[in-house]
PDB file of N, CA and C in Angstrom:
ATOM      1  N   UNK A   1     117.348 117.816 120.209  1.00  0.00           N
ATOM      2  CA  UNK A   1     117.288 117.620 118.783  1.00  0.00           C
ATOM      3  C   UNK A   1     116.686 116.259 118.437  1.00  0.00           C
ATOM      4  N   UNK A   2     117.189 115.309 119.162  1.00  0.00           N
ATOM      5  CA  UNK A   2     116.447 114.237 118.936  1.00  0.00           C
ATOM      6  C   UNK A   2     114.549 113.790 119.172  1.00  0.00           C
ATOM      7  N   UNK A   3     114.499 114.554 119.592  1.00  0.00           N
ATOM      8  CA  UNK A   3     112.821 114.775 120.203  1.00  0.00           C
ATOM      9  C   UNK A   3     112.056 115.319 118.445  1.00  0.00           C
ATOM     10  N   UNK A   4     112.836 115.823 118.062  1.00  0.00           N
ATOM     11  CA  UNK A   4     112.690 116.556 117.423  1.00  0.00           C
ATOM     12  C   UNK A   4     112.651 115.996 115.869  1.00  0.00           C
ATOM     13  N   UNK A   5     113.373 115.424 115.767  1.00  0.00           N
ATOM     14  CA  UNK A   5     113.890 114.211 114.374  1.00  0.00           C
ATOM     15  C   UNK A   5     112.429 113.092 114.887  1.00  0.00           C
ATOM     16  N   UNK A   6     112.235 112.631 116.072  1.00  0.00           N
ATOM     17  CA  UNK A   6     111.209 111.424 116.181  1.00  0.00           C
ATOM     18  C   UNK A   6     109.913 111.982 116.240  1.00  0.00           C
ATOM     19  N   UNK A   7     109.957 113.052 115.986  1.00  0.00           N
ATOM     20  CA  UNK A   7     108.410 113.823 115.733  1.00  0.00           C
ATOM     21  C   UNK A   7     108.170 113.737 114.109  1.00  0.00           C
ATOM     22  N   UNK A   8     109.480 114.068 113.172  1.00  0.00           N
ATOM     23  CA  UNK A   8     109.486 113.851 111.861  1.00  0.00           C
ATOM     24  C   UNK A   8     109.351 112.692 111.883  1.00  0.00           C
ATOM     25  N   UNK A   9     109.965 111.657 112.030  1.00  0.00           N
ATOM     26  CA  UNK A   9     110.077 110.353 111.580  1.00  0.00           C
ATOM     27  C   UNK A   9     108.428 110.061 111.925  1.00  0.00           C
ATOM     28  N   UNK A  10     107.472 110.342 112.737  1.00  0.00           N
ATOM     29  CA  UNK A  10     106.528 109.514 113.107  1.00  0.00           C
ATOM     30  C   UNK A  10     105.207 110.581 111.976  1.00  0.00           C
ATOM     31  N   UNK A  11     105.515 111.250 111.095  1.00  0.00           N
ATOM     32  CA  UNK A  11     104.496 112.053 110.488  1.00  0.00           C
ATOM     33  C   UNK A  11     104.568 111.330 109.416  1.00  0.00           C
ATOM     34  N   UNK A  12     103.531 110.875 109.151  1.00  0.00           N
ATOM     35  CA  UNK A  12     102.816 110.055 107.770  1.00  0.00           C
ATOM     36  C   UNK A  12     102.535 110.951 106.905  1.00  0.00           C
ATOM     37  N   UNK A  13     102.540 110.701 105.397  1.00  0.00           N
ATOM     38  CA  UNK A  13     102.769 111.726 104.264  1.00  0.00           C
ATOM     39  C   UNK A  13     100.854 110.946 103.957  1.00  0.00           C
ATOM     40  N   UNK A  14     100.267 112.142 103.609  1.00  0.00           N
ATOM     41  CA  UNK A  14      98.488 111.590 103.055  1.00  0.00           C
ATOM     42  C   UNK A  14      98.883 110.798 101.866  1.00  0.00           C
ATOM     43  N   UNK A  15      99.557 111.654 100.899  1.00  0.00           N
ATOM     44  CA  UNK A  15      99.740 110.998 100.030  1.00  0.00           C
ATOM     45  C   UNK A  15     100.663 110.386  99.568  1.00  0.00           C
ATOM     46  N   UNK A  16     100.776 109.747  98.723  1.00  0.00           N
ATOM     47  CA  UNK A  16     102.393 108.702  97.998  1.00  0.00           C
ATOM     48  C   UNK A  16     102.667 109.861  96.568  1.00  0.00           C
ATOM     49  N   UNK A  17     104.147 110.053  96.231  1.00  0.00           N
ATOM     50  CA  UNK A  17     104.628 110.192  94.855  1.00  0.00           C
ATOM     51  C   UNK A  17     103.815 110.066  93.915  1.00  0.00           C
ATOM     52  N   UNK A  18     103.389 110.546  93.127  1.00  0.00           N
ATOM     53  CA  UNK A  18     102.862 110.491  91.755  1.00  0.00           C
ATOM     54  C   UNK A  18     101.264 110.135  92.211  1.00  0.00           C
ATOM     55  N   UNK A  19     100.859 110.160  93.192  1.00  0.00           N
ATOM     56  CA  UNK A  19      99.590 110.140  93.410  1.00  0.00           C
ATOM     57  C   UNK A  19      98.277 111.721  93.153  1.00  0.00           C
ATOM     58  N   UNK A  20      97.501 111.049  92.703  1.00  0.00           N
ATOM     59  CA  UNK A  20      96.725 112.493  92.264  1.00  0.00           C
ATOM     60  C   UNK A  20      96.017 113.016  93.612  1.00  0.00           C
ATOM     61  N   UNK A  21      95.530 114.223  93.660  1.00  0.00           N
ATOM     62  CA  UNK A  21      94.752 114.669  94.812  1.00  0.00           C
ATOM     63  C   UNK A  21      93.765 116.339  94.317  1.00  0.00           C
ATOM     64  N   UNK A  22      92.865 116.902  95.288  1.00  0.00           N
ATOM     65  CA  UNK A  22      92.665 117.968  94.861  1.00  0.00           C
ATOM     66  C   UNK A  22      92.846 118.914  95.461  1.00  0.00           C
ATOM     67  N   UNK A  23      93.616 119.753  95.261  1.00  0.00           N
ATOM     68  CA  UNK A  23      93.667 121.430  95.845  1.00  0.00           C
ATOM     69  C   UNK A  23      92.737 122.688  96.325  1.00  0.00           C
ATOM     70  N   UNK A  24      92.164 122.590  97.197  1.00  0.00           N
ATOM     71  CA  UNK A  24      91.475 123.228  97.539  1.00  0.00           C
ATOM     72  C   UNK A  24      91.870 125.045  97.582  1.00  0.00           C
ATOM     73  N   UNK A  25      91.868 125.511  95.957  1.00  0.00           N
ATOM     74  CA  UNK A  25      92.543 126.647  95.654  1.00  0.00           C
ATOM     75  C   UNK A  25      91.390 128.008  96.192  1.00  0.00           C
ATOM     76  N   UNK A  26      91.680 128.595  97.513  1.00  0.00           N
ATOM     77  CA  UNK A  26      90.892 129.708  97.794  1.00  0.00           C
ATOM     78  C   UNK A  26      90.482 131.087  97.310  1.00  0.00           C
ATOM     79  N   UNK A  27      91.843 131.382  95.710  1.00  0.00           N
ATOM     80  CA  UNK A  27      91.324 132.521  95.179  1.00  0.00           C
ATOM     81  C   UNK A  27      90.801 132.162  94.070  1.00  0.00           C
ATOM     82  N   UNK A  28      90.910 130.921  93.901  1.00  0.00           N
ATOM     83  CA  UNK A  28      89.763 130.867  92.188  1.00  0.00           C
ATOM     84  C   UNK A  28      88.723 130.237  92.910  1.00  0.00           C
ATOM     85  N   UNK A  29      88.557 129.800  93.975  1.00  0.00           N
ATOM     86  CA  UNK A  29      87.099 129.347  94.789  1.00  0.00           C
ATOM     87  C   UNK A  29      87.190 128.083  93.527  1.00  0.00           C
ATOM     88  N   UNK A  30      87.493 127.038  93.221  1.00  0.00           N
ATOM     89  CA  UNK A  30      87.879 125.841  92.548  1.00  0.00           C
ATOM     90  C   UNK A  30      88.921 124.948  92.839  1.00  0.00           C
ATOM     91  N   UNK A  31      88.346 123.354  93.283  1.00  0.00           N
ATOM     92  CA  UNK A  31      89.543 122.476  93.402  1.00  0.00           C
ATOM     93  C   UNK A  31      89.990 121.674  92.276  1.00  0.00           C
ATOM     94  N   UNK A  32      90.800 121.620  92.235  1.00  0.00           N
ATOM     95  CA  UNK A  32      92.283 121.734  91.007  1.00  0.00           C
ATOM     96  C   UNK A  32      92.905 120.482  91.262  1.00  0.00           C
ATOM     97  N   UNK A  33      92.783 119.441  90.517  1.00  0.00           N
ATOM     98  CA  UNK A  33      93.325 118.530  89.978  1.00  0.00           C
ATOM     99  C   UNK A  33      94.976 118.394  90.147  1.00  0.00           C
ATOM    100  N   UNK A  34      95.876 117.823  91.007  1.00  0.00           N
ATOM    101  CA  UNK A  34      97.005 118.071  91.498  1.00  0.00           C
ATOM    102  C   UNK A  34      97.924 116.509  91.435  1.00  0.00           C
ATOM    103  N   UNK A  35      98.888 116.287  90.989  1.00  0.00           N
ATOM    104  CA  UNK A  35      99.762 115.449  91.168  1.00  0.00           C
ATOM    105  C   UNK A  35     101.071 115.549  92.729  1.00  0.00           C
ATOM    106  N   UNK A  36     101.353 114.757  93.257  1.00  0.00           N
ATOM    107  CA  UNK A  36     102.326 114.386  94.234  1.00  0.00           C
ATOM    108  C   UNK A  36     103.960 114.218  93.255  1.00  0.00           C
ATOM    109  N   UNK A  37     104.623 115.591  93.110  1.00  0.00           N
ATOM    110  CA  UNK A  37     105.932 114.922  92.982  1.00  0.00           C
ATOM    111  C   UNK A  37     107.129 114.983  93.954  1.00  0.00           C
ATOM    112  N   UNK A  38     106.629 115.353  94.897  1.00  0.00           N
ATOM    113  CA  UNK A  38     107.886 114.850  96.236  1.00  0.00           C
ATOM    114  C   UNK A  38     107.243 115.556  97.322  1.00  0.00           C
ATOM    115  N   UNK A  39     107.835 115.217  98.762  1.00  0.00           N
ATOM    116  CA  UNK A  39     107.776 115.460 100.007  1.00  0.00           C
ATOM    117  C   UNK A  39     108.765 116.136 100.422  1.00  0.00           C
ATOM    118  N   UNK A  40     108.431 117.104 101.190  1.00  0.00           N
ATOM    119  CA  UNK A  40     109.373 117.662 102.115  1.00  0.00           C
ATOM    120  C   UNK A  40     108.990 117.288 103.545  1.00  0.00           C
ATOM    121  N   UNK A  41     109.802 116.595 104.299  1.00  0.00           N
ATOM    122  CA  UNK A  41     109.954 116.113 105.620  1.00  0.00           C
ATOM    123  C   UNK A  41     109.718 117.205 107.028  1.00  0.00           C
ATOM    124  N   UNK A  42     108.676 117.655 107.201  1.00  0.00           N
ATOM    125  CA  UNK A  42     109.039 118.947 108.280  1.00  0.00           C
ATOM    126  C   UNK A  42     107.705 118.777 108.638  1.00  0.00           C
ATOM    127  N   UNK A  43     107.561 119.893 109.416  1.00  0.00           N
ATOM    128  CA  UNK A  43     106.228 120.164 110.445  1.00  0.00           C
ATOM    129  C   UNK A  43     105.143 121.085 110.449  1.00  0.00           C
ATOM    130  N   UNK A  44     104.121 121.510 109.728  1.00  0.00           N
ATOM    131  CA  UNK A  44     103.016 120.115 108.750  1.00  0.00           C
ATOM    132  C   UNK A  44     103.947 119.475 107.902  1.00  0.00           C
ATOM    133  N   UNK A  45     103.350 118.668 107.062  1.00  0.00           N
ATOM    134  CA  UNK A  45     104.470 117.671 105.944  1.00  0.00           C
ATOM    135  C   UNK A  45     103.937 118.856 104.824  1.00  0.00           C
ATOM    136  N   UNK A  46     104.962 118.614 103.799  1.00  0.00           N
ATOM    137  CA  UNK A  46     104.785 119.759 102.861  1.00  0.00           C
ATOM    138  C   UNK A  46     104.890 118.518 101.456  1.00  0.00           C
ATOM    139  N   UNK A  47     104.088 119.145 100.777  1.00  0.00           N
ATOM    140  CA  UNK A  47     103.938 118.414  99.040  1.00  0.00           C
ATOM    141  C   UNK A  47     104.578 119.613  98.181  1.00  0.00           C
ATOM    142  N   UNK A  48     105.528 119.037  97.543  1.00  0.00           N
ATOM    143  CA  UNK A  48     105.553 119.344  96.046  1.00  0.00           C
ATOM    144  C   UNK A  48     104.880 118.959  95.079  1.00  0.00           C
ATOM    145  N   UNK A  49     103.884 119.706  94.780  1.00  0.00           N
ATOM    146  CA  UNK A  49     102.764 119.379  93.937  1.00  0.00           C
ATOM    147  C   UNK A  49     102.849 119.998  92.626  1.00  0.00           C
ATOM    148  N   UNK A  50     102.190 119.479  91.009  1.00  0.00           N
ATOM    149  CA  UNK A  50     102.103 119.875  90.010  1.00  0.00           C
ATOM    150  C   UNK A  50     100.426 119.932  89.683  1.00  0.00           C
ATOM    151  N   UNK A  51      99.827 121.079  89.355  1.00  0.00           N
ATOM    152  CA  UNK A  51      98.766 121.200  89.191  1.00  0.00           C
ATOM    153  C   UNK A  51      98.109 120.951  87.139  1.00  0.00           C
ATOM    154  N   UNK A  52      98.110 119.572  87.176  1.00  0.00           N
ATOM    155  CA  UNK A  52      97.092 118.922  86.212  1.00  0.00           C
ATOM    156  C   UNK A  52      97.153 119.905  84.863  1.00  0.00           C
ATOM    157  N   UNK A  53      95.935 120.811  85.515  1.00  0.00           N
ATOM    158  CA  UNK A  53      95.405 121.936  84.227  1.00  0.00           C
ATOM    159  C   UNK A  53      96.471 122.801  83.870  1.00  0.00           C
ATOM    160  N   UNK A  54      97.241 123.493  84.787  1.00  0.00           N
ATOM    161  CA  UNK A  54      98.100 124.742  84.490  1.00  0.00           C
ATOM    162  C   UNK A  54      99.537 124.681  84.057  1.00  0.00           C
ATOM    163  N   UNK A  55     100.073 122.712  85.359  1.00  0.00           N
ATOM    164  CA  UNK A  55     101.466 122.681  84.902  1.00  0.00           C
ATOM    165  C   UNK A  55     102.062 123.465  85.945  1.00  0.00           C
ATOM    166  N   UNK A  56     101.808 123.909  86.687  1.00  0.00           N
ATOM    167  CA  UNK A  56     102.413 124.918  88.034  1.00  0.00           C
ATOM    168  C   UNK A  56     103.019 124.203  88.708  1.00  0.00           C
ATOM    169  N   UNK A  57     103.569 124.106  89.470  1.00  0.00           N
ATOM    170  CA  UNK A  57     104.803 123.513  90.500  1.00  0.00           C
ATOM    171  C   UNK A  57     104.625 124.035  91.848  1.00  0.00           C
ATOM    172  N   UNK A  58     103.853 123.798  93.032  1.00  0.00           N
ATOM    173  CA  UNK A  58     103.741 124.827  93.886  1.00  0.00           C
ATOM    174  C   UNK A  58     104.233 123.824  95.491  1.00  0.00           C
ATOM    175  N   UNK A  59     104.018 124.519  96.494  1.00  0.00           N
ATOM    176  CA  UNK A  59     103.988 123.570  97.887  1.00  0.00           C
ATOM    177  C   UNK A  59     103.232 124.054  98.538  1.00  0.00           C
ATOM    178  N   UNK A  60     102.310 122.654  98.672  1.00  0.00           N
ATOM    179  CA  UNK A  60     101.438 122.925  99.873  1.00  0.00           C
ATOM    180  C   UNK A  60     101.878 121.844 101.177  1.00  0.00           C
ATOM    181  N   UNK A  61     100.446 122.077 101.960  1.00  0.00           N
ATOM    182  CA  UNK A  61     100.642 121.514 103.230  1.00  0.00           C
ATOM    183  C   UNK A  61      99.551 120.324 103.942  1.00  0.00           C
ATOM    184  N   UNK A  62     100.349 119.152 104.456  1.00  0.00           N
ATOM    185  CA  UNK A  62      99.224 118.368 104.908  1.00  0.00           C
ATOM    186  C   UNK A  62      98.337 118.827 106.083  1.00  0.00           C
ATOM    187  N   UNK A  63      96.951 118.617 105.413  1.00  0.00           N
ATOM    188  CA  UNK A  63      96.104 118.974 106.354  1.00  0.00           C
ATOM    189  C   UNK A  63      95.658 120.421 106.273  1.00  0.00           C
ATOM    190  N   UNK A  64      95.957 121.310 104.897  1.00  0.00           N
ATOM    191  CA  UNK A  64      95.804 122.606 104.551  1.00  0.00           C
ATOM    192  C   UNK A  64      95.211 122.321 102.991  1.00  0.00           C
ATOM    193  N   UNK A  65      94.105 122.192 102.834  1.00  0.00           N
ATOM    194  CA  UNK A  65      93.394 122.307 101.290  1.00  0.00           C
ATOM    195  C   UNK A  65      93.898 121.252 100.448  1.00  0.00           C
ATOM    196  N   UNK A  66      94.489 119.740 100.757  1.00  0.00           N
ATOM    197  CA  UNK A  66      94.933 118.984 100.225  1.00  0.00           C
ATOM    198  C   UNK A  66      93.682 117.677 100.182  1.00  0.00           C
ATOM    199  N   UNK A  67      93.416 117.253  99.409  1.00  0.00           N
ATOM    200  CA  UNK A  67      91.640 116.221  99.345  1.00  0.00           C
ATOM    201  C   UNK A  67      91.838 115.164  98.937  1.00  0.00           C
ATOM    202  N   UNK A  68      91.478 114.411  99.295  1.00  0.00           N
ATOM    203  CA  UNK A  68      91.119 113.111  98.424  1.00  0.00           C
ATOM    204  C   UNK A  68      90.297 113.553  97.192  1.00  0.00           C
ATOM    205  N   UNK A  69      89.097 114.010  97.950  1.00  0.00           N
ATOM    206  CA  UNK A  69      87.509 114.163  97.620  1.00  0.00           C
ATOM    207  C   UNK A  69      87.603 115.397  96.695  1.00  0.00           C
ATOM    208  N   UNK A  70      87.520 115.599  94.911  1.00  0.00           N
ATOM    209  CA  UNK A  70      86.971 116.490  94.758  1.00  0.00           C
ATOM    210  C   UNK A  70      85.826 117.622  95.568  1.00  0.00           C
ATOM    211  N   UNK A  71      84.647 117.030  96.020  1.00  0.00           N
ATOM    212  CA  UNK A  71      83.731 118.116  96.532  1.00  0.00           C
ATOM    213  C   UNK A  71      84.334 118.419  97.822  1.00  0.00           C
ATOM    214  N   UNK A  72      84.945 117.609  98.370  1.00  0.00           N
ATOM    215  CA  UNK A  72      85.395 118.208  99.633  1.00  0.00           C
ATOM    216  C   UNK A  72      86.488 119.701  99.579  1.00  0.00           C
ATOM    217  N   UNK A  73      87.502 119.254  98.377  1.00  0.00           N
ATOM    218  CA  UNK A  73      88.296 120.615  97.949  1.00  0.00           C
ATOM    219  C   UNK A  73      87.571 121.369  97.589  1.00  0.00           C
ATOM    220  N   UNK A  74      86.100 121.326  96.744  1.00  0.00           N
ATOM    221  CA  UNK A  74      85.782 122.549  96.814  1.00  0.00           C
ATOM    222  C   UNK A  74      85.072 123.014  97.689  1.00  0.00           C
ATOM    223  N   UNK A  75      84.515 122.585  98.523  1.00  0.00           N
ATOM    224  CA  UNK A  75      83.646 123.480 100.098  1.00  0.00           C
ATOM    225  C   UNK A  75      84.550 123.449 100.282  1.00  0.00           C
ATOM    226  N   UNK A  76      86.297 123.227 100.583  1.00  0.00           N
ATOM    227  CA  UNK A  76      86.932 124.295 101.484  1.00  0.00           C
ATOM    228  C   UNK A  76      87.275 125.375 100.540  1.00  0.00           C
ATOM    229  N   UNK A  77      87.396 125.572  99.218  1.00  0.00           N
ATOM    230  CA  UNK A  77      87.900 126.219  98.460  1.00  0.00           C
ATOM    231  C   UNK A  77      86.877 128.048  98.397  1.00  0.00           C
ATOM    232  N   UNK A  78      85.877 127.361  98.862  1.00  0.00           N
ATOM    233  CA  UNK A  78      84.911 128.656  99.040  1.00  0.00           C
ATOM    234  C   UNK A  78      84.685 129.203 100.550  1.00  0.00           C
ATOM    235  N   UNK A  79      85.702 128.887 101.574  1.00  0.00           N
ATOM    236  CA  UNK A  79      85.779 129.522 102.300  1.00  0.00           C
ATOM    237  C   UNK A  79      86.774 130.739 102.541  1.00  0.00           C
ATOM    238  N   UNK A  80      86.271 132.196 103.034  1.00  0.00           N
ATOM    239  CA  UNK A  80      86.587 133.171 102.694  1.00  0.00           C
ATOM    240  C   UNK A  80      88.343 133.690 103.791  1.00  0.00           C
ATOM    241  N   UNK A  81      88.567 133.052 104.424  1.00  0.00           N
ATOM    242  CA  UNK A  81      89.628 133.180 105.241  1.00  0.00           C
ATOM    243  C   UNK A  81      90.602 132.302 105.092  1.00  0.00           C
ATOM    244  N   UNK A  82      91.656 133.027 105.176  1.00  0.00           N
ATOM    245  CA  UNK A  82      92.881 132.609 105.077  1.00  0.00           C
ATOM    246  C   UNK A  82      93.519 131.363 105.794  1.00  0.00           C
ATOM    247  N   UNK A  83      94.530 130.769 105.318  1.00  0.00           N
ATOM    248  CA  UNK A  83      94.966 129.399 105.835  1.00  0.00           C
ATOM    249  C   UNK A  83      96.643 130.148 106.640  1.00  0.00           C
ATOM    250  N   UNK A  84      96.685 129.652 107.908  1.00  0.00           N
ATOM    251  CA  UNK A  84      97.143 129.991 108.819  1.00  0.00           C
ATOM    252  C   UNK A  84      98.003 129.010 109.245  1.00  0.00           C
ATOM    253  N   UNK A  85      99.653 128.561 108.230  1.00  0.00           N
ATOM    254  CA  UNK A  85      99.966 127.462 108.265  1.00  0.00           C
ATOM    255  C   UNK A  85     101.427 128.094 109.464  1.00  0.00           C
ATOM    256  N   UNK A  86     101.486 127.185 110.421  1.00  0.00           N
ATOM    257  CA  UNK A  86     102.279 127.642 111.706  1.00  0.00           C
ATOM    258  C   UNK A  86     104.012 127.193 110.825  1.00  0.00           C
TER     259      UNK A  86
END
């Protein structure tokens, strides 16, 4: 168990609280303007995110359609296959 807790402890969150980012949303093929309102601690790191335009509340995953880069969310946003989060 402990192996296990120091694998969490050593995963860095991309982003901080209340920080903006973009969503690389694959069925509207558009990245989406997203706020950081909390972390969930686990394995990928998971965001509680609020999406800007809509007001949605959703969770995603670090390292799964999460951007700095507007254009970067959207070239992944127009790729046609599914995200395959373990």
């Amino acid at each position: 168990m402990s192996d296990t807790l120091n694998i969490l402890k050593g995963i860095k969150p991309l982003f901080k609280r209340g920080e903006t980012f973009y969503y690389a949303n694959r069925n509207t093929k558009q990245a989406e303007k997203c706020t950081i309102v909390d972390w969930v601690c686990q394995y990928p790191m998971a965001y509680i995110a609020k999406n800007e335009a809509s007001g949605e509340t959703f969770k995603c995953y670090h390292d799964f359609g999460c951007f700095a880069s507007e254009q970067e969310a959207y070239d992944d946003a127009q790729i046609e296959t599914d995200r395959i989060i373990y």
